[in-house]
PDB file of N, CA and C in Angstrom:
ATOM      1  N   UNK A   1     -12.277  -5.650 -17.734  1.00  0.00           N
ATOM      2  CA  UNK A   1     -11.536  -5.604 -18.990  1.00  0.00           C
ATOM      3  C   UNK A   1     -10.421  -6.637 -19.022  1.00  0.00           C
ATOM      4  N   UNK A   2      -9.788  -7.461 -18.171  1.00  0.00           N
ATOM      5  CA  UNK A   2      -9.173  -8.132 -17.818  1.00  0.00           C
ATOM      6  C   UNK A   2      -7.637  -7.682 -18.368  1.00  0.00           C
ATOM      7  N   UNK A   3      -7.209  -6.972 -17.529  1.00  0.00           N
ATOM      8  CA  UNK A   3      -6.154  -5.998 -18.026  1.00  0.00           C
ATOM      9  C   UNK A   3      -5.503  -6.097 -17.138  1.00  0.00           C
ATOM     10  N   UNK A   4      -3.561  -6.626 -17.136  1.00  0.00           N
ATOM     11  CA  UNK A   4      -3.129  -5.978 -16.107  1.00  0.00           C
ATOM     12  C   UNK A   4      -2.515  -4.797 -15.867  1.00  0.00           C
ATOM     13  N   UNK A   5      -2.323  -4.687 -14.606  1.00  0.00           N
ATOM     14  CA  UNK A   5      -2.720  -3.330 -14.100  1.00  0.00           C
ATOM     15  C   UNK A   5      -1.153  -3.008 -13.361  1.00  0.00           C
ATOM     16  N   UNK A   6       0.120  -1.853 -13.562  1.00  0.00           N
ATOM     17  CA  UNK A   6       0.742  -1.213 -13.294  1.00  0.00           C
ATOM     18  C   UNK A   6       0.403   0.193 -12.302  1.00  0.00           C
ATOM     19  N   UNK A   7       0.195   0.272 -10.935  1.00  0.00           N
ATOM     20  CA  UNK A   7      -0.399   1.080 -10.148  1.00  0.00           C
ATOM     21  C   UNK A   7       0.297   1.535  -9.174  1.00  0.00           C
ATOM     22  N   UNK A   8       0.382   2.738  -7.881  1.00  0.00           N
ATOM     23  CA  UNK A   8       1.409   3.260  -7.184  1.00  0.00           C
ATOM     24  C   UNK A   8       0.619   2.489  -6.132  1.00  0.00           C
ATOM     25  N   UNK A   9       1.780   2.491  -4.815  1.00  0.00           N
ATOM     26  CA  UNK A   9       1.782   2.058  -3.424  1.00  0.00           C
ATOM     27  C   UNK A   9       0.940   3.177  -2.580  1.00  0.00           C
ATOM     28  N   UNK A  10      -0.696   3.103  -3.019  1.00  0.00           N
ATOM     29  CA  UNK A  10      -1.310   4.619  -2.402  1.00  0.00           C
ATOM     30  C   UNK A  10      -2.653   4.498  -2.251  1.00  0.00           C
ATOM     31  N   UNK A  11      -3.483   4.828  -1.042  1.00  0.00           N
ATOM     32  CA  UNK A  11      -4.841   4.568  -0.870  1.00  0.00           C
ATOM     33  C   UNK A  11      -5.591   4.115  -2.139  1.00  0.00           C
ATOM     34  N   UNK A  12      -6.664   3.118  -2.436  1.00  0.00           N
ATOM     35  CA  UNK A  12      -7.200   3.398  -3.266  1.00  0.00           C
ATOM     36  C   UNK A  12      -6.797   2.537  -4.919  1.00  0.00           C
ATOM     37  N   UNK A  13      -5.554   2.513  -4.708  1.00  0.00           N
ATOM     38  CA  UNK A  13      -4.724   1.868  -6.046  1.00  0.00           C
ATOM     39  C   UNK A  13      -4.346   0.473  -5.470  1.00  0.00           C
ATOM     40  N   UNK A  14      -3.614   0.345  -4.120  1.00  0.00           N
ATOM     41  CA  UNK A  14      -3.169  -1.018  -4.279  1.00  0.00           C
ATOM     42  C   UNK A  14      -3.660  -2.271  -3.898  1.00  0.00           C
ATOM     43  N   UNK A  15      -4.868  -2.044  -3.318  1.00  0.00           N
ATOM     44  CA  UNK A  15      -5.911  -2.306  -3.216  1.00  0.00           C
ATOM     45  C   UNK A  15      -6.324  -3.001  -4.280  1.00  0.00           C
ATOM     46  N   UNK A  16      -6.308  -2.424  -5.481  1.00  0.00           N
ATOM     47  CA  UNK A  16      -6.706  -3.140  -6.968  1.00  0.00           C
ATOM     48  C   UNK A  16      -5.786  -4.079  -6.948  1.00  0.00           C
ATOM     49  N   UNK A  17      -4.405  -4.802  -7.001  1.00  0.00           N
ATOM     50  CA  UNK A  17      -3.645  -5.305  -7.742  1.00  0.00           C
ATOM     51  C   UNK A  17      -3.089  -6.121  -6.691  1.00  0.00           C
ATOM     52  N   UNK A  18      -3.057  -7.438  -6.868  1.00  0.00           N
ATOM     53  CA  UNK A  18      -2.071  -8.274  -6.012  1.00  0.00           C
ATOM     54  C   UNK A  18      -0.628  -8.481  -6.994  1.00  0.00           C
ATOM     55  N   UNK A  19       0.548  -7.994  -5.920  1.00  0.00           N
ATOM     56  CA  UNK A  19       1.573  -7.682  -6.396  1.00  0.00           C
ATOM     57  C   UNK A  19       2.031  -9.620  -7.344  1.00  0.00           C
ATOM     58  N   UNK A  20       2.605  -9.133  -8.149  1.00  0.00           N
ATOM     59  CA  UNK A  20       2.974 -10.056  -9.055  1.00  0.00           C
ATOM     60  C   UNK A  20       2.222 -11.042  -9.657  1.00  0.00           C
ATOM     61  N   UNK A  21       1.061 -10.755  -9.325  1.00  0.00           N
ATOM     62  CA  UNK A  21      -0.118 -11.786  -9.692  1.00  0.00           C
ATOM     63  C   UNK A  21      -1.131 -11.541 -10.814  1.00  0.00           C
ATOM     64  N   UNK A  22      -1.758  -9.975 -10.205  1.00  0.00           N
ATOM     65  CA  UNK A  22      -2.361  -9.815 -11.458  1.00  0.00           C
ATOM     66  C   UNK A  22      -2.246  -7.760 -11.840  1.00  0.00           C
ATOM     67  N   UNK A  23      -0.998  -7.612 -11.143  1.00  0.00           N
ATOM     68  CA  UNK A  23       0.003  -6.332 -12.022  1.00  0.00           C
ATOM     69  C   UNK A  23       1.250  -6.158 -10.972  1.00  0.00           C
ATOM     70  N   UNK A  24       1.420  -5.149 -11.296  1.00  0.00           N
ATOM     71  CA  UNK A  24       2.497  -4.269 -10.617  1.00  0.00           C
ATOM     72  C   UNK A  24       2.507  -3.313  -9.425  1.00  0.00           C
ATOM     73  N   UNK A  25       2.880  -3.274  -8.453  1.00  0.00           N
ATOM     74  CA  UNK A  25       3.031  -1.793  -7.237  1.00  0.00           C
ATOM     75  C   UNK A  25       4.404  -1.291  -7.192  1.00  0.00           C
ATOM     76  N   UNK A  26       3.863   0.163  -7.815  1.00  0.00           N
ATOM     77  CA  UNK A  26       5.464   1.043  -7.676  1.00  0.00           C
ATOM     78  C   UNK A  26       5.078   1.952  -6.106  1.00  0.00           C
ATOM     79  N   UNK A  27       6.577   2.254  -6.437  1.00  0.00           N
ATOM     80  CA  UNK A  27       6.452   3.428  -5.157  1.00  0.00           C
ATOM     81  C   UNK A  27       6.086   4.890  -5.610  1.00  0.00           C
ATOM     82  N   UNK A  28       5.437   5.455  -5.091  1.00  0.00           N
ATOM     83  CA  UNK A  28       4.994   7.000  -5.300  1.00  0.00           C
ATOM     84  C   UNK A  28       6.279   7.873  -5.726  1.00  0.00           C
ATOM     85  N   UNK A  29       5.975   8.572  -6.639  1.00  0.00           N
ATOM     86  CA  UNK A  29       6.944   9.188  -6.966  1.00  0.00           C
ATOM     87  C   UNK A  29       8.358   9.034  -7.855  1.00  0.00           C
ATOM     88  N   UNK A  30       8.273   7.435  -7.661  1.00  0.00           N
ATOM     89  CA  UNK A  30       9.502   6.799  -7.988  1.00  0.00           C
ATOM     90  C   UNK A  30       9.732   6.431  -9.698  1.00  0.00           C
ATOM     91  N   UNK A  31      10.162   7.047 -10.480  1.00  0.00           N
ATOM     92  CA  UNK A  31      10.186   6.913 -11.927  1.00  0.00           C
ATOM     93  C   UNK A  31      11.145   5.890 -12.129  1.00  0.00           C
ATOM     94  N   UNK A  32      12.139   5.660 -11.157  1.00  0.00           N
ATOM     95  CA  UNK A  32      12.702   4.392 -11.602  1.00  0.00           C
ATOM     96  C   UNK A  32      12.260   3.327 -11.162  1.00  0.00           C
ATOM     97  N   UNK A  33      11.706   3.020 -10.183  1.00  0.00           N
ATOM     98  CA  UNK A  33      10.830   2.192  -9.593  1.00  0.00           C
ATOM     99  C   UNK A  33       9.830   1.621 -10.756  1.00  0.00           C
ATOM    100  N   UNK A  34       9.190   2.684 -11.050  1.00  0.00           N
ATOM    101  CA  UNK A  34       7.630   2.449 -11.847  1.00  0.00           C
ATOM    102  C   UNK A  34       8.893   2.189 -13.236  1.00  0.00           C
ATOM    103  N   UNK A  35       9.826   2.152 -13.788  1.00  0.00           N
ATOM    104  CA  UNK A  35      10.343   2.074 -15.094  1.00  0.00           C
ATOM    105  C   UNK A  35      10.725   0.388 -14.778  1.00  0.00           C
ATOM    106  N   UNK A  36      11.061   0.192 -13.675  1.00  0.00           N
ATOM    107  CA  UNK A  36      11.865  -1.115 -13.564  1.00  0.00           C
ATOM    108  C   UNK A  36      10.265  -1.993 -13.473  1.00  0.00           C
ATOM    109  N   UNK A  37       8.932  -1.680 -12.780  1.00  0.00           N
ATOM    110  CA  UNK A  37       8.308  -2.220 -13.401  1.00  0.00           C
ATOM    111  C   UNK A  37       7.584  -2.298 -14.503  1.00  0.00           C
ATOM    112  N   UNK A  38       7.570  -1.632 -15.291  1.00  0.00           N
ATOM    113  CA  UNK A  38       7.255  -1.200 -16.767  1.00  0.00           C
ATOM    114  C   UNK A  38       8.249  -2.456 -17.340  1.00  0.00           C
ATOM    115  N   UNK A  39       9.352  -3.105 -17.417  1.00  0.00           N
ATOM    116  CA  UNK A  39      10.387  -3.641 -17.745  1.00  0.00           C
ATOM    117  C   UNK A  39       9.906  -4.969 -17.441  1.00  0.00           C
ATOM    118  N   UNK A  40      10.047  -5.200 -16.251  1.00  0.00           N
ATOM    119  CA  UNK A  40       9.320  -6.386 -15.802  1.00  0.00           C
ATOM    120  C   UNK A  40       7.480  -7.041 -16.667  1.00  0.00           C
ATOM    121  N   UNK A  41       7.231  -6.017 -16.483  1.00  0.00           N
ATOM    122  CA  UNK A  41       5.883  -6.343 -17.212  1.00  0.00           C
ATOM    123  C   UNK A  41       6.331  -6.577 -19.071  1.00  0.00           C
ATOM    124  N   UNK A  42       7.377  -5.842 -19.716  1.00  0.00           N
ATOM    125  CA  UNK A  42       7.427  -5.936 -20.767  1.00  0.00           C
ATOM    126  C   UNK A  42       7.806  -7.500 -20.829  1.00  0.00           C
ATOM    127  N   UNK A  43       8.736  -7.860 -20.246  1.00  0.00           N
ATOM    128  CA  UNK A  43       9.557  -9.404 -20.370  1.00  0.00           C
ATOM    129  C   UNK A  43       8.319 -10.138 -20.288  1.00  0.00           C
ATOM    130  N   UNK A  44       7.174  -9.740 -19.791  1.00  0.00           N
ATOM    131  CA  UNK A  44       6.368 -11.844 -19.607  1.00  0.00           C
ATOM    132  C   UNK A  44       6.148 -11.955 -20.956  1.00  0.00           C
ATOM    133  N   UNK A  45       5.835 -13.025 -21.464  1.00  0.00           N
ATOM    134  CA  UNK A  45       5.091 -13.222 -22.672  1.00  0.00           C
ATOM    135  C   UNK A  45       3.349 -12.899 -22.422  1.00  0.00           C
ATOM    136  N   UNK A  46       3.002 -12.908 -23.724  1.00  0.00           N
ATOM    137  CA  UNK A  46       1.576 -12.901 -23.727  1.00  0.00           C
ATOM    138  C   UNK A  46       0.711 -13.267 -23.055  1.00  0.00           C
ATOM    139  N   UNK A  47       0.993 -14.870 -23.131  1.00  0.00           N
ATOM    140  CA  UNK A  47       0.040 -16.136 -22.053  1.00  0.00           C
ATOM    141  C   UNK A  47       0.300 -15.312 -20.603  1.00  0.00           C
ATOM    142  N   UNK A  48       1.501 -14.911 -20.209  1.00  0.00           N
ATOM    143  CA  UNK A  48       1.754 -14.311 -18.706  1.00  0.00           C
ATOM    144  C   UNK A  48       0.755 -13.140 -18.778  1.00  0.00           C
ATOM    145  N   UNK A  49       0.820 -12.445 -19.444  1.00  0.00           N
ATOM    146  CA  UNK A  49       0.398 -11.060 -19.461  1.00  0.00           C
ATOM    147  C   UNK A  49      -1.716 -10.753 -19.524  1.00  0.00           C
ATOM    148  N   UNK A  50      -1.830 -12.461 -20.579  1.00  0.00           N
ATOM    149  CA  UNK A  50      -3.431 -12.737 -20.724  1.00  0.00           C
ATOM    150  C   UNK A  50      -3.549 -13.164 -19.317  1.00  0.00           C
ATOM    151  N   UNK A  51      -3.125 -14.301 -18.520  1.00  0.00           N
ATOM    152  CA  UNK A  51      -2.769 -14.681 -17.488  1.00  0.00           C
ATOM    153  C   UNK A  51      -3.137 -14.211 -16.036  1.00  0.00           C
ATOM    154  N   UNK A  52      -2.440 -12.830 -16.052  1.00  0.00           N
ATOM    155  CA  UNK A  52      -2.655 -11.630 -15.117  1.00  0.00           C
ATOM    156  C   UNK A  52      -3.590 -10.968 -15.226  1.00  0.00           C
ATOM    157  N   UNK A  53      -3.962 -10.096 -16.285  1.00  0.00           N
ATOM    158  CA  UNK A  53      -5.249 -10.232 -16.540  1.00  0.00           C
ATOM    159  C   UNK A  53      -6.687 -10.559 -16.087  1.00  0.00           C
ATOM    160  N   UNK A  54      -6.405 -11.855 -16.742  1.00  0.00           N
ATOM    161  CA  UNK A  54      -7.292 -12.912 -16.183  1.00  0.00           C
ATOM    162  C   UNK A  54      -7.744 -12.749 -14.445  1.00  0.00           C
ATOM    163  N   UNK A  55      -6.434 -12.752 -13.815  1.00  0.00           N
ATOM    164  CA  UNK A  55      -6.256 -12.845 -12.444  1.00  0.00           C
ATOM    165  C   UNK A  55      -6.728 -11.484 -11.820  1.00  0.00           C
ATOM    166  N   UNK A  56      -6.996 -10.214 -12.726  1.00  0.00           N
ATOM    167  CA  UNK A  56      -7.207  -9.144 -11.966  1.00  0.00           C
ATOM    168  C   UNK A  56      -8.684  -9.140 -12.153  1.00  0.00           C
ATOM    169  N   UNK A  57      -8.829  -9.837 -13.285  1.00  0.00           N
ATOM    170  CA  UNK A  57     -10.632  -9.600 -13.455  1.00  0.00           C
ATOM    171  C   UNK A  57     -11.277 -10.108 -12.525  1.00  0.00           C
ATOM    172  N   UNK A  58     -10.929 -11.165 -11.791  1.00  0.00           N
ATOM    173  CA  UNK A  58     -11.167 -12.272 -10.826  1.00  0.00           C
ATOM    174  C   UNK A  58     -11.144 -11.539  -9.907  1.00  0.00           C
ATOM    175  N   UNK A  59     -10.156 -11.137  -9.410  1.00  0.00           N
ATOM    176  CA  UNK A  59      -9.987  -9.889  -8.070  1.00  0.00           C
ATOM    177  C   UNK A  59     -11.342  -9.338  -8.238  1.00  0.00           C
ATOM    178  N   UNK A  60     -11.510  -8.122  -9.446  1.00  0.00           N
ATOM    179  CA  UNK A  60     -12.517  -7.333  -9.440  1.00  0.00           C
ATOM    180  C   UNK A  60     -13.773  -7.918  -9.038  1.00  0.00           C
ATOM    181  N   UNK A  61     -13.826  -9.045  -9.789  1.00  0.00           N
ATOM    182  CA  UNK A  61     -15.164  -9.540  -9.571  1.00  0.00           C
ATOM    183  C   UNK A  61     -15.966 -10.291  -8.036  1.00  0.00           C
ATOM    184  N   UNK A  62     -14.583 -10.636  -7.390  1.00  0.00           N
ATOM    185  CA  UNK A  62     -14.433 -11.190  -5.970  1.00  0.00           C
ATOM    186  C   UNK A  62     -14.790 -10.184  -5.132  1.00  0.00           C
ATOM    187  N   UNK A  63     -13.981  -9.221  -5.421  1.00  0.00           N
ATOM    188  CA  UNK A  63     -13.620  -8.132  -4.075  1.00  0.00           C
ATOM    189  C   UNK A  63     -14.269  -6.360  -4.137  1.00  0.00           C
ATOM    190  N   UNK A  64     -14.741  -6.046  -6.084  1.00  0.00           N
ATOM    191  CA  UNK A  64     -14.865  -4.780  -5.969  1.00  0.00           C
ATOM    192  C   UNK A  64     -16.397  -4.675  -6.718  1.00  0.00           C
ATOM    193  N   UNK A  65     -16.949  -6.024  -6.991  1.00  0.00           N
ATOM    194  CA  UNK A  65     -18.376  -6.022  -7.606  1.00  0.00           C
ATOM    195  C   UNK A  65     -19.373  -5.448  -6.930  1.00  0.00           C
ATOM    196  N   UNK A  66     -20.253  -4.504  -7.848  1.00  0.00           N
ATOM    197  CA  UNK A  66     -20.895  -3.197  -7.689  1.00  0.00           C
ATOM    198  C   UNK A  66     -22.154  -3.685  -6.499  1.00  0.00           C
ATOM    199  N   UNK A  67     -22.652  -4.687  -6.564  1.00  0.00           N
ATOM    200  CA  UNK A  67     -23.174  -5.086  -5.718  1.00  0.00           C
ATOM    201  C   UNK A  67     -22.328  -5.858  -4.169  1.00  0.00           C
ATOM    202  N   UNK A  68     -21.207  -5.965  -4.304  1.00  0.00           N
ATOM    203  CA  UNK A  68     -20.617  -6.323  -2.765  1.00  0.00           C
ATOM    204  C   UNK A  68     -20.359  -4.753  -2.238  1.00  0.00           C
ATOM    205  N   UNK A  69     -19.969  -3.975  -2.970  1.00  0.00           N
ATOM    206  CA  UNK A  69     -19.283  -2.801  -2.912  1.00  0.00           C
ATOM    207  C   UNK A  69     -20.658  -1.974  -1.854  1.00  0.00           C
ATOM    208  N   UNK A  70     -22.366  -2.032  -2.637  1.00  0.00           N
ATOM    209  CA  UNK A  70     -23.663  -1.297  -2.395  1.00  0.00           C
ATOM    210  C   UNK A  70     -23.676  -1.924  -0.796  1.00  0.00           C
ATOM    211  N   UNK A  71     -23.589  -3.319  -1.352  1.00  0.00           N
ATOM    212  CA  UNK A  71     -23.862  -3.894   0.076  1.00  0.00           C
ATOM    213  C   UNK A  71     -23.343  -3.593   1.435  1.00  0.00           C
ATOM    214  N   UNK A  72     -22.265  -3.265   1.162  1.00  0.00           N
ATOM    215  CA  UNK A  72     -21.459  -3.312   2.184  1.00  0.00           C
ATOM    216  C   UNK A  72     -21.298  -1.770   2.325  1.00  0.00           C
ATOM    217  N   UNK A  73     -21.667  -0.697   2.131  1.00  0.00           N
ATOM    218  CA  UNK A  73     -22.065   0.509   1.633  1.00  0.00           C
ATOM    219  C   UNK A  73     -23.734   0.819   2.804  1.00  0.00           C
ATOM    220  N   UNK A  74     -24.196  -0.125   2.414  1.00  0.00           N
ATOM    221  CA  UNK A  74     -25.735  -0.053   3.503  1.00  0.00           C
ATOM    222  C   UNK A  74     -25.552  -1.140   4.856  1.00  0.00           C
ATOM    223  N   UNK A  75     -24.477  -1.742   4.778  1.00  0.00           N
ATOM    224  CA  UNK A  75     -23.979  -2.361   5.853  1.00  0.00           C
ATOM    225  C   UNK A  75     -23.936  -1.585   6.891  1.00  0.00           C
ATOM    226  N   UNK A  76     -22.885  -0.416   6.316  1.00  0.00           N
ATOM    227  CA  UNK A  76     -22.053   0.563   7.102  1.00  0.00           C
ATOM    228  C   UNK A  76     -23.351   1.467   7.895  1.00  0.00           C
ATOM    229  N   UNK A  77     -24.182   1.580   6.608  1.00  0.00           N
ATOM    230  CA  UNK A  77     -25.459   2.646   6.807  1.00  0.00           C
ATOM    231  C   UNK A  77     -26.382   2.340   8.341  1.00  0.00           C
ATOM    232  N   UNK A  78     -26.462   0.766   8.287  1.00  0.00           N
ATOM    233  CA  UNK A  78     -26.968   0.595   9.124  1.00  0.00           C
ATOM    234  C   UNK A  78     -26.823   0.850  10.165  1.00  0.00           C
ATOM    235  N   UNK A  79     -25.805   0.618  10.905  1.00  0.00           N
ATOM    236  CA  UNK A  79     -24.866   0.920  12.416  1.00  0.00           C
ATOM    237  C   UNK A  79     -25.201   2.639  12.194  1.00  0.00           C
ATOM    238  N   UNK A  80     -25.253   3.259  11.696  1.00  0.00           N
ATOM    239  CA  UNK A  80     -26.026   4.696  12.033  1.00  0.00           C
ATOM    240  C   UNK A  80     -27.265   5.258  11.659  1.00  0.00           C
ATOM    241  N   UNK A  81     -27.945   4.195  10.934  1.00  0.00           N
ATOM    242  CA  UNK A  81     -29.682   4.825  11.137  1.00  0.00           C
ATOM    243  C   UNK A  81     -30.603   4.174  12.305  1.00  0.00           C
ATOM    244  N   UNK A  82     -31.577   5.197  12.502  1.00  0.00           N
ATOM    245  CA  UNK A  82     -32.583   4.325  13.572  1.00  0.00           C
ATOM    246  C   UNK A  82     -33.322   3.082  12.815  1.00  0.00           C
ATOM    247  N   UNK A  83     -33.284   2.398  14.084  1.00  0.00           N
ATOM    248  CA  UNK A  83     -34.027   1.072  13.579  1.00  0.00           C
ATOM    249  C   UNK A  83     -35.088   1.036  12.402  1.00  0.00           C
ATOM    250  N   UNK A  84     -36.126   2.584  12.727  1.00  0.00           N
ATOM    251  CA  UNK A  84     -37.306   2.495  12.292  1.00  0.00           C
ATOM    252  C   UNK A  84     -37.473   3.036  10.477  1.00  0.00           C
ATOM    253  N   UNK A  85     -36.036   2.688  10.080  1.00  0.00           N
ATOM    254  CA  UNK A  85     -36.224   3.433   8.494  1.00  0.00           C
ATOM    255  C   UNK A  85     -35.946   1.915   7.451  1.00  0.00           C
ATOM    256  N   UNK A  86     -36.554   2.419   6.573  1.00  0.00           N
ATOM    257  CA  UNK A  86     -36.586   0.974   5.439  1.00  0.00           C
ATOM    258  C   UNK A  86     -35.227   1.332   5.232  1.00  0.00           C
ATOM    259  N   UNK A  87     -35.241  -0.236   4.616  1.00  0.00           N
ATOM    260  CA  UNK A  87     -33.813  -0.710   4.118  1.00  0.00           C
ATOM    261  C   UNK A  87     -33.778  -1.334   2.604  1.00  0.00           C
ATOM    262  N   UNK A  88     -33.348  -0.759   1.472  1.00  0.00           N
ATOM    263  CA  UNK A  88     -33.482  -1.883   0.014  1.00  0.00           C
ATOM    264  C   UNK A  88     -32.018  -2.565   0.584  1.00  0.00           C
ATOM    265  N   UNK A  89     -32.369  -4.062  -0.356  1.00  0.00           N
ATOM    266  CA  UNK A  89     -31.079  -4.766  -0.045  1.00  0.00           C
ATOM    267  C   UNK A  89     -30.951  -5.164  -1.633  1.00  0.00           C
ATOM    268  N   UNK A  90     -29.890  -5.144  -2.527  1.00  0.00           N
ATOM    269  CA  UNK A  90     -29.680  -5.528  -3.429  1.00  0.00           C
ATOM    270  C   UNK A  90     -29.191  -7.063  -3.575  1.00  0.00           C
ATOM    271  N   UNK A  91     -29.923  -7.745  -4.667  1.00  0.00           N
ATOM    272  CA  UNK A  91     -29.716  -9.081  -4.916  1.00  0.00           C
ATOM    273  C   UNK A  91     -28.385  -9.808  -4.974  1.00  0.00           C
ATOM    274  N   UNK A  92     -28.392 -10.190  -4.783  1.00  0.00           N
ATOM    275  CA  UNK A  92     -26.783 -11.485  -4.663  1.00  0.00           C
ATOM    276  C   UNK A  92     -26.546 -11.752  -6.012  1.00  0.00           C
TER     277      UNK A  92
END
């Protein structure tokens, strides 16, 4: 969606977002934290904000695409099945 992304410092979330690049990392819990970046994100202009965006879709598509994600998913699989079982491998 190329959206940036405001997310907490927590398994799973920060992972998505490189800090200042393409969103925000607050601290858990922290409402002033997450307000001061809410603030920060309000100040960029547009172009900044299309910008980041831009930069998270890129992430996604680099690092969380459904096929690197499978792959590496039957990667794991492998190191614990016996040799003797088929394997699908999904296309590149």
């Amino acid at each position: 969606m190329a959206k940036p992304i405001i997310t907490t410092d927590s398994v799973g979330c920060r992972d998505t977002v490189d800090e200042g690049a393409s969103g925000y990392i607050c601290r858990p819990k922290d409402t002033v934290h997450l307000a001061d970046r809410m603030l920060q994100f309000i100040a960029l202009s547009h172009g900044e904000r299309e910008r980041m965006g831009q930069l998270g879709r890129q992430k996604m598509e680099r690092q969380f695409d459904e096929r690197i994600v499978i792959n590496m998913y039957l990667d794991l699989l492998d190191r614990w099945r016996p040799p003797t079982m088929d394997r699908r491998v999904l296309p590149e």
